[in-house]
Protein backbone atom coordinates (compact mmCIF):
# COMPACT_ATOMS: atom_id res chain seq x y z
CA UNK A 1 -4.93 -1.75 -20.28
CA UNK A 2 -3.16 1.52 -19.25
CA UNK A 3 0.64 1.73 -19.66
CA UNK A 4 2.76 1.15 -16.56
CA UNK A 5 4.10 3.51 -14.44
CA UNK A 6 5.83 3.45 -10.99
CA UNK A 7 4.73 3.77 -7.95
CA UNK A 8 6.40 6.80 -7.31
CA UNK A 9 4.98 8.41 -10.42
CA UNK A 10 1.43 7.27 -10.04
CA UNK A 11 1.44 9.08 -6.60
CA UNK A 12 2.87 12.32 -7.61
CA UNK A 13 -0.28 12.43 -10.35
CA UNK A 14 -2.58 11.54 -7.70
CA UNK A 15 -1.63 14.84 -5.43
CA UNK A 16 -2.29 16.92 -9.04
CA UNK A 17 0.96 19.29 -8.30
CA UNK A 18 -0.79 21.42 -11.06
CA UNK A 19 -3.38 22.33 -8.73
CA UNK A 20 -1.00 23.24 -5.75
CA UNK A 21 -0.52 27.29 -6.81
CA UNK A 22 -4.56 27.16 -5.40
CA UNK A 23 -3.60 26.27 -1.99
CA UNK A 24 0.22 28.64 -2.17
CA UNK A 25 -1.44 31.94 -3.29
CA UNK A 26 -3.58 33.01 -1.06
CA UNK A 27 -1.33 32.20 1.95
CA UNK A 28 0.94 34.41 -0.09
CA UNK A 29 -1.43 37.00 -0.15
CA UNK A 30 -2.76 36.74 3.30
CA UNK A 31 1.33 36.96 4.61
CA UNK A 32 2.09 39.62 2.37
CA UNK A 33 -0.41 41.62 3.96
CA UNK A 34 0.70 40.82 7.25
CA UNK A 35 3.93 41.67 6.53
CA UNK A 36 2.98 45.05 5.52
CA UNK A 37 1.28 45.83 8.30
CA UNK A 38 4.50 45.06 10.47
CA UNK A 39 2.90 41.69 12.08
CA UNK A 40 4.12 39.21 9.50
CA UNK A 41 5.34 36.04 12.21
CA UNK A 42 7.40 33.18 10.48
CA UNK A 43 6.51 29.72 11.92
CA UNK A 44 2.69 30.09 11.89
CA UNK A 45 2.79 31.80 8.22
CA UNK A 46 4.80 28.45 7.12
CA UNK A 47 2.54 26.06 8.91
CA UNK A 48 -0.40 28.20 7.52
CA UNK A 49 0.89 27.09 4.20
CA UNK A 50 1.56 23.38 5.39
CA UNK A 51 -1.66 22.93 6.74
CA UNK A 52 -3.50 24.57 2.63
CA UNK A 53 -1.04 22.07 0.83
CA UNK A 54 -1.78 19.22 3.10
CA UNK A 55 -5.68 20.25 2.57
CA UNK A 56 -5.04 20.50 -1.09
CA UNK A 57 -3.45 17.02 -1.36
CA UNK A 58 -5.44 15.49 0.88
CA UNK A 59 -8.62 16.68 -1.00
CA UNK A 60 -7.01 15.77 -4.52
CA UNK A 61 -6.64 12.09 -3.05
CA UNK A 62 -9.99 12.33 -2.48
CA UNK A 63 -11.64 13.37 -5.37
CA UNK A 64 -9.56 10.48 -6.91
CA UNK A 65 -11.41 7.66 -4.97
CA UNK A 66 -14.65 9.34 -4.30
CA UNK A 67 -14.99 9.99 -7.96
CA UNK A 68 -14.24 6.64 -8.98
CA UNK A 69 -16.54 5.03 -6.62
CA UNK A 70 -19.37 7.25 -8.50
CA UNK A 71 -18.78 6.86 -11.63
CA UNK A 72 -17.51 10.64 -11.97
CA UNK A 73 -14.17 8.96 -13.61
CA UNK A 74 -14.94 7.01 -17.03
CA UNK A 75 -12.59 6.01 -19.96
CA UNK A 76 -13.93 8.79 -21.65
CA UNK A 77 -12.65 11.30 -19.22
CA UNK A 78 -10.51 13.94 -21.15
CA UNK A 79 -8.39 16.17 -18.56
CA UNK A 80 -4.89 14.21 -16.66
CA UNK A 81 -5.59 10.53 -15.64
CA UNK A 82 -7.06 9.86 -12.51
CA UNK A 83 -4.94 6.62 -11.23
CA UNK A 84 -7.65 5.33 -9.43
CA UNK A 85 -9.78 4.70 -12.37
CA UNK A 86 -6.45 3.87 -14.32
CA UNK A 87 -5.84 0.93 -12.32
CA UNK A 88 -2.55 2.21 -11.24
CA UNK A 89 -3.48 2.52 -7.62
CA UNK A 90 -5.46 1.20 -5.59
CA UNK A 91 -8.84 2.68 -4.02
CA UNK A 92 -7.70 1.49 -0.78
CA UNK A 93 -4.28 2.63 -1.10
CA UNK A 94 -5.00 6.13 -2.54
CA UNK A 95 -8.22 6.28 0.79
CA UNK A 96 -5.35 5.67 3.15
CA UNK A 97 -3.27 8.64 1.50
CA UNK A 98 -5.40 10.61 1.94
CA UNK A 99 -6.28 9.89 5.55
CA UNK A 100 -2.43 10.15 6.18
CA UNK A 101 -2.22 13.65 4.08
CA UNK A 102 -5.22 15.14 6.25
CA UNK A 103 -3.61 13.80 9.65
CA UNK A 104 -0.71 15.30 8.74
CA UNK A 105 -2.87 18.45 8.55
CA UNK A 106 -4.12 17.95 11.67
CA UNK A 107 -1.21 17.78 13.91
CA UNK A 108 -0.35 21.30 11.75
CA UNK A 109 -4.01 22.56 12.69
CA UNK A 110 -3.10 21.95 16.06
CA UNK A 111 -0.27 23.95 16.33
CA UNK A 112 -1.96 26.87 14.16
CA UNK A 113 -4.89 26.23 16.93
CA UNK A 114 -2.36 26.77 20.11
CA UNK A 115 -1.40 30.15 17.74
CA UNK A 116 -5.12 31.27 16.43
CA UNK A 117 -7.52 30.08 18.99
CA UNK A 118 -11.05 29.23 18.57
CA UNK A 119 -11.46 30.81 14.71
CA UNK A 120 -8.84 28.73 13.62
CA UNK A 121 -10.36 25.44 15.57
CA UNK A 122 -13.49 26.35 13.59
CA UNK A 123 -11.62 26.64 9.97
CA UNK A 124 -9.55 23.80 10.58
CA UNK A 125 -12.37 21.46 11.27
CA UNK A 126 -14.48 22.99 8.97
CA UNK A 127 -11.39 22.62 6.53
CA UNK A 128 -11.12 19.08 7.13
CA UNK A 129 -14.86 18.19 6.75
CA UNK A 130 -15.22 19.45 3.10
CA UNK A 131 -11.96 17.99 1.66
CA UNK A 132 -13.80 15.05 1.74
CA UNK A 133 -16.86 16.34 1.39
CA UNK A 134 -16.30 17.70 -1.88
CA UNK A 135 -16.99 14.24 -3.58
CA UNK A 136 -17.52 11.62 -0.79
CA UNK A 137 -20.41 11.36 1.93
CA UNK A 138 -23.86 11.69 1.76
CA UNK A 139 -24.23 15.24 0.19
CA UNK A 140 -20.99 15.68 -1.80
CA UNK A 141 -20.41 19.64 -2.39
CA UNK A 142 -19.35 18.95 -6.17
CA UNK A 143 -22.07 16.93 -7.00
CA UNK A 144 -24.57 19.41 -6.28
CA UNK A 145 -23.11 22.30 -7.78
CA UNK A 146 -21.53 23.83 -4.46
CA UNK A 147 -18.20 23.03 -5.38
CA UNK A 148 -17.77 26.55 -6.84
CA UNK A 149 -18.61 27.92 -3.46
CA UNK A 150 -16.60 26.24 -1.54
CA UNK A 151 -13.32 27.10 -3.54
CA UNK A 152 -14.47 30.87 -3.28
CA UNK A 153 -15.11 30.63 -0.03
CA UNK A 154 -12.32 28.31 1.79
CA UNK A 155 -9.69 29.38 -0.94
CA UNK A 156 -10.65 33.46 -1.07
CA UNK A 157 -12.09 34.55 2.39
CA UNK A 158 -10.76 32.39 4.66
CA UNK A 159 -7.37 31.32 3.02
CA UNK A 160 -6.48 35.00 3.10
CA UNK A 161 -8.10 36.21 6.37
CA UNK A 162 -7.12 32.93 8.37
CA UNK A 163 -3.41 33.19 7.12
CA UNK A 164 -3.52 36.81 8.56
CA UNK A 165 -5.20 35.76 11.75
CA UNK A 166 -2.66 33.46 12.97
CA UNK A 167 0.05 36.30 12.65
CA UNK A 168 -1.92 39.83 13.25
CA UNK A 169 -4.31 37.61 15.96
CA UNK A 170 -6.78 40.15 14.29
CA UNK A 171 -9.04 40.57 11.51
CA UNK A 172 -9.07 44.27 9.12
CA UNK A 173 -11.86 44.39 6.99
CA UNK A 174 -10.27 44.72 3.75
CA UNK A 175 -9.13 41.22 4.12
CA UNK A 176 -12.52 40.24 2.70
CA UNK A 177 -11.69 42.46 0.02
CA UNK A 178 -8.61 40.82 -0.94
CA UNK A 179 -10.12 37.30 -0.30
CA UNK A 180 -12.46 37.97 -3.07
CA UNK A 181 -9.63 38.74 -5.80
CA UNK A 182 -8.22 35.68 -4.65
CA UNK A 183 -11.04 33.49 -4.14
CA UNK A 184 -12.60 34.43 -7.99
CA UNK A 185 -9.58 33.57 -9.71
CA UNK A 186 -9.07 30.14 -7.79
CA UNK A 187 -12.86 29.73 -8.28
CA UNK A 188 -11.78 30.34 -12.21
CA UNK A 189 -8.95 27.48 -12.38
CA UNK A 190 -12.17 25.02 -11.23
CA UNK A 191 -14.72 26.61 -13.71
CA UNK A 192 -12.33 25.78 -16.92
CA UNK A 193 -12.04 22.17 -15.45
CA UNK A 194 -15.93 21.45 -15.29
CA UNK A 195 -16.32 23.31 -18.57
CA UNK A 196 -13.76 20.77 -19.77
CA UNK A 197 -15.60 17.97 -17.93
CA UNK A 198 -18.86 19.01 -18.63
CA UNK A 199 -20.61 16.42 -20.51
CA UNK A 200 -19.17 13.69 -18.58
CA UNK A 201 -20.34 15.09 -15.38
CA UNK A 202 -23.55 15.03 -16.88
CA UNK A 203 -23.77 11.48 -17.91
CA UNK A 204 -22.35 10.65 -14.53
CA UNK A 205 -25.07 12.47 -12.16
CA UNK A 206 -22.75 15.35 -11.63
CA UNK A 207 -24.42 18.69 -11.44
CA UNK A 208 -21.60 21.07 -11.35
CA UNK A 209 -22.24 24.75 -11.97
CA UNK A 210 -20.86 23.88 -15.48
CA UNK A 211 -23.73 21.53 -16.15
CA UNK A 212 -26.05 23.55 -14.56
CA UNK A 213 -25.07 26.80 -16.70
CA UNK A 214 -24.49 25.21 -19.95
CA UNK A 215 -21.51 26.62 -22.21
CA UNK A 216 -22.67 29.95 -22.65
CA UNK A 217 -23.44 30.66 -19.11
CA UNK A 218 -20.26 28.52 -17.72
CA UNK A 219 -18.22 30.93 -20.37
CA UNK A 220 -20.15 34.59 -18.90
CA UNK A 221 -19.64 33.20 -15.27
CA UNK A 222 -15.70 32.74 -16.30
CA UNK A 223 -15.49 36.31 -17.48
CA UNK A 224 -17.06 37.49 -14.56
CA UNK A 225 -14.64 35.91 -12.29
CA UNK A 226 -11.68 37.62 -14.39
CA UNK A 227 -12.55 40.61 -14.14
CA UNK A 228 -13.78 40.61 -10.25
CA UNK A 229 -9.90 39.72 -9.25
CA UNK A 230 -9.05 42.77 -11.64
CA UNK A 231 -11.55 44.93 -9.70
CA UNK A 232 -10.30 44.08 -6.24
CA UNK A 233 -6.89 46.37 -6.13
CA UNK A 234 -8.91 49.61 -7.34
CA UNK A 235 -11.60 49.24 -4.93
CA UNK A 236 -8.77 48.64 -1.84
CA UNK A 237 -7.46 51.63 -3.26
CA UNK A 238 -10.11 53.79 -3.19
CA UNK A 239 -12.27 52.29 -0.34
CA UNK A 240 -9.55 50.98 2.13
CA UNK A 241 -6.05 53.03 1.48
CA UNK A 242 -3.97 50.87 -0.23
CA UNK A 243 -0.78 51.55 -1.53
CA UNK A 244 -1.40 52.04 -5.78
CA UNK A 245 1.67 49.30 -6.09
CA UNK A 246 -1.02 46.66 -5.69
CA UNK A 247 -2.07 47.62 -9.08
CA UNK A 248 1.01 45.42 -10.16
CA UNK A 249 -1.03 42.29 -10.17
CA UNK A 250 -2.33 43.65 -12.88
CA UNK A 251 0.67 42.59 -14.99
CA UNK A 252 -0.64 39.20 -14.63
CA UNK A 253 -3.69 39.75 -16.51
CA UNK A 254 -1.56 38.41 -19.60
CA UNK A 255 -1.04 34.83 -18.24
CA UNK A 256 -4.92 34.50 -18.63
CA UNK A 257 -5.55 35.67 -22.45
CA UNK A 258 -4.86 32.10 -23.18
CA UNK A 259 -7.17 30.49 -20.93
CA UNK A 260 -10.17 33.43 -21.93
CA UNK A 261 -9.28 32.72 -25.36
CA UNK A 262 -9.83 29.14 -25.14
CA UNK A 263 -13.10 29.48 -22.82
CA UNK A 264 -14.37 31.84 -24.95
CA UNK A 265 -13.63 30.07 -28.74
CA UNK A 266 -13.06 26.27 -28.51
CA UNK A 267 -15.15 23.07 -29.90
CA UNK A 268 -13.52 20.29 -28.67
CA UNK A 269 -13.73 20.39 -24.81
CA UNK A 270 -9.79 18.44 -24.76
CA UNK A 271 -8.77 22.41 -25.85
CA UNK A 272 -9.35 23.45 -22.70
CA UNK A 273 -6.82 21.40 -20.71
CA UNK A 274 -4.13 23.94 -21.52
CA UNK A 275 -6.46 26.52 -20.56
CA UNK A 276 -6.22 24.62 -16.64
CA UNK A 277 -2.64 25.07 -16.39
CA UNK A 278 -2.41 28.76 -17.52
CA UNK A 279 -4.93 30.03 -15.06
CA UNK A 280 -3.36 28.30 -12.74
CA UNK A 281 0.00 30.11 -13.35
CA UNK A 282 -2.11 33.27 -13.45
CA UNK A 283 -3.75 32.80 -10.03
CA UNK A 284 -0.19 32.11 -8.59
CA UNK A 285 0.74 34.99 -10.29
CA UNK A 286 -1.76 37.39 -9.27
CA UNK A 287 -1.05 36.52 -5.48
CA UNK A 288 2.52 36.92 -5.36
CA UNK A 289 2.28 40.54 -6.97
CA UNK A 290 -0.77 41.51 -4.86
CA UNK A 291 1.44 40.74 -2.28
CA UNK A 292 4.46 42.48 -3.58
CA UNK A 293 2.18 45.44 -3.96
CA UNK A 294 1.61 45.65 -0.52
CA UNK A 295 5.05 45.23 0.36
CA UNK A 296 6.36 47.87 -1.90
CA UNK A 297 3.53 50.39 -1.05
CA UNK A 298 4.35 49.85 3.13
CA UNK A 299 8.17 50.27 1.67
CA UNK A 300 7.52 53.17 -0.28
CA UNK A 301 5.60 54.41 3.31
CA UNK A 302 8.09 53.71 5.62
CA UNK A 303 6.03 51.08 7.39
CA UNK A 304 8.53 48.43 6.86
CA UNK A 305 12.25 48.35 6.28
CA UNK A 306 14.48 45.52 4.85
């Protein structure tokens, strides 16, 4: 029987705060580029991030009961406590949170909708579709190795391009370009949790990329995701004209030696749950001084003035 904890507690685990800087950076990235451009706008840029947190949360809740119900969460799980399969919630309870989290995002989508149009009707729904889809319905993403996909995709390319969208009401190309950096590095926080999770997966029917890969692979694809989000600011640089102060999210790379040290060296897969945290920190990290680097380089230009 699992220790008791309160209510309040139980529900703060079940949103997985840890997993949060996912859903803040790239809306982070996508306004800092907006904002160098001169057409940063205030109310949609906050209920751009709203609307990813609400997503984020509401998906978490998801995975929580969806999980459970397939047998994903086991005794012998290793990374945090899922409080489904704890016992300290309910699968009811923790189903209606997360209907209430993604309503929430809903009457957000709507306003972002009235802002952004069509694009952002297509996002949002889409948006809304694969938080749950990612472990519940008839074809869940995660089961079937698509989860690593998705984050790219919804977390990278259209994080960063839709946060720009509902302020610029345009799209530049290089968005995709920045999306990428992003969307690698988020895609990087999920890779050292299936690595972690691995074997369980396995047993449970769970064909993540991790299980599909094996270690080796899971630890080259890893690598490769690194050092993508380090390419991105030299090839806006030389391919798209930005400023050469984007180069200072490159002072992040340090926050992820632990996390490629662990990947790379460890035999026991409970070593890698520090490993989660850190690349988390670096993937906030990275955002905020991508995004600084575009500030300081419009600065530096004369674009924008504080």
């Amino acid at each position: 029987m699992p220790p008791l904890i309160s209510p309040s507690r139980a529900w703060l685990l079940a949103i997985r705060p840890r997993t949060l800087p996912a859903a803040v950076a790239p809306v982070v990235l996508g306004t800092g580029m907006a904002a160098s451009r001169g057409v940063a706008d205030f109310l949609p840029a906050l209920a751009a991030l709203g609307a990813a947190l609400l997503i984020q949360v509401g998906t978490n809740l998801a995975n929580d009961v969806f999980d459970h119900l397939k047998g994903g969460d086991t005794e012998g799980r290793i990374g945090p406590t899922r409080m489904v399969q704890a016992g300290h919630l309910t699968a009811a309870a923790v189903w209606r949170g997360t209907l209430l989290t993604l309503g929430l995002a809903l009457l957000v989508g709507i306003y972002l909708v009235w802002v952004g149009g069509i694009p952002i009707l297509v996002i949002g729904i889409l948006s809304l579709v694969c938080a749950v889809a990612y472990t519940g319905g008839p074809y869940p993403l995660a089961y079937h190795g698509l989860g690593d996909l998705f984050v790219f995709v919804f977390f990278g390319w259209v994080a960063v391009a839709g946060t720009y969208w509902v302020q610029a009401l345009r799209f530049e190309p290089d968005l995709l370009v920045a999306g990428t950096g992003m969307g690698a590095l988020v895609t990087a926080i999920l890779v050292v949790n299936n690595l972690r999770d691995r074997e369980t997966d396995a047993a449970a029917g769970k064909r993540t990329q991790a299980v599909r890969l094996g270690v080796q692979g899971t630890r080259v694809q890893f690598v490769a995701l690194l050092l993508i989000g380090a390419a991105v600011p030299p090839v806006g640089i030389l391919f798209f004209g930005w400023s050469g102060w984007t180069l200072l999210s490159w002072t992040s790379a340090s926050l992820f030696f632990l996390p490629l040290s662990r990947v790379l060296t460890f035999q026991d897969p409970s070593e890698l749950n520090p490993a989660l945290g850190a690349t988390a920190r670096g993937v906030a990290w990275y955002g905020g001084l991508l995004a600084a680097g575009f500030m300081a380089g419009a600065v530096r230009a004369g674009v924008v003035s504080f």
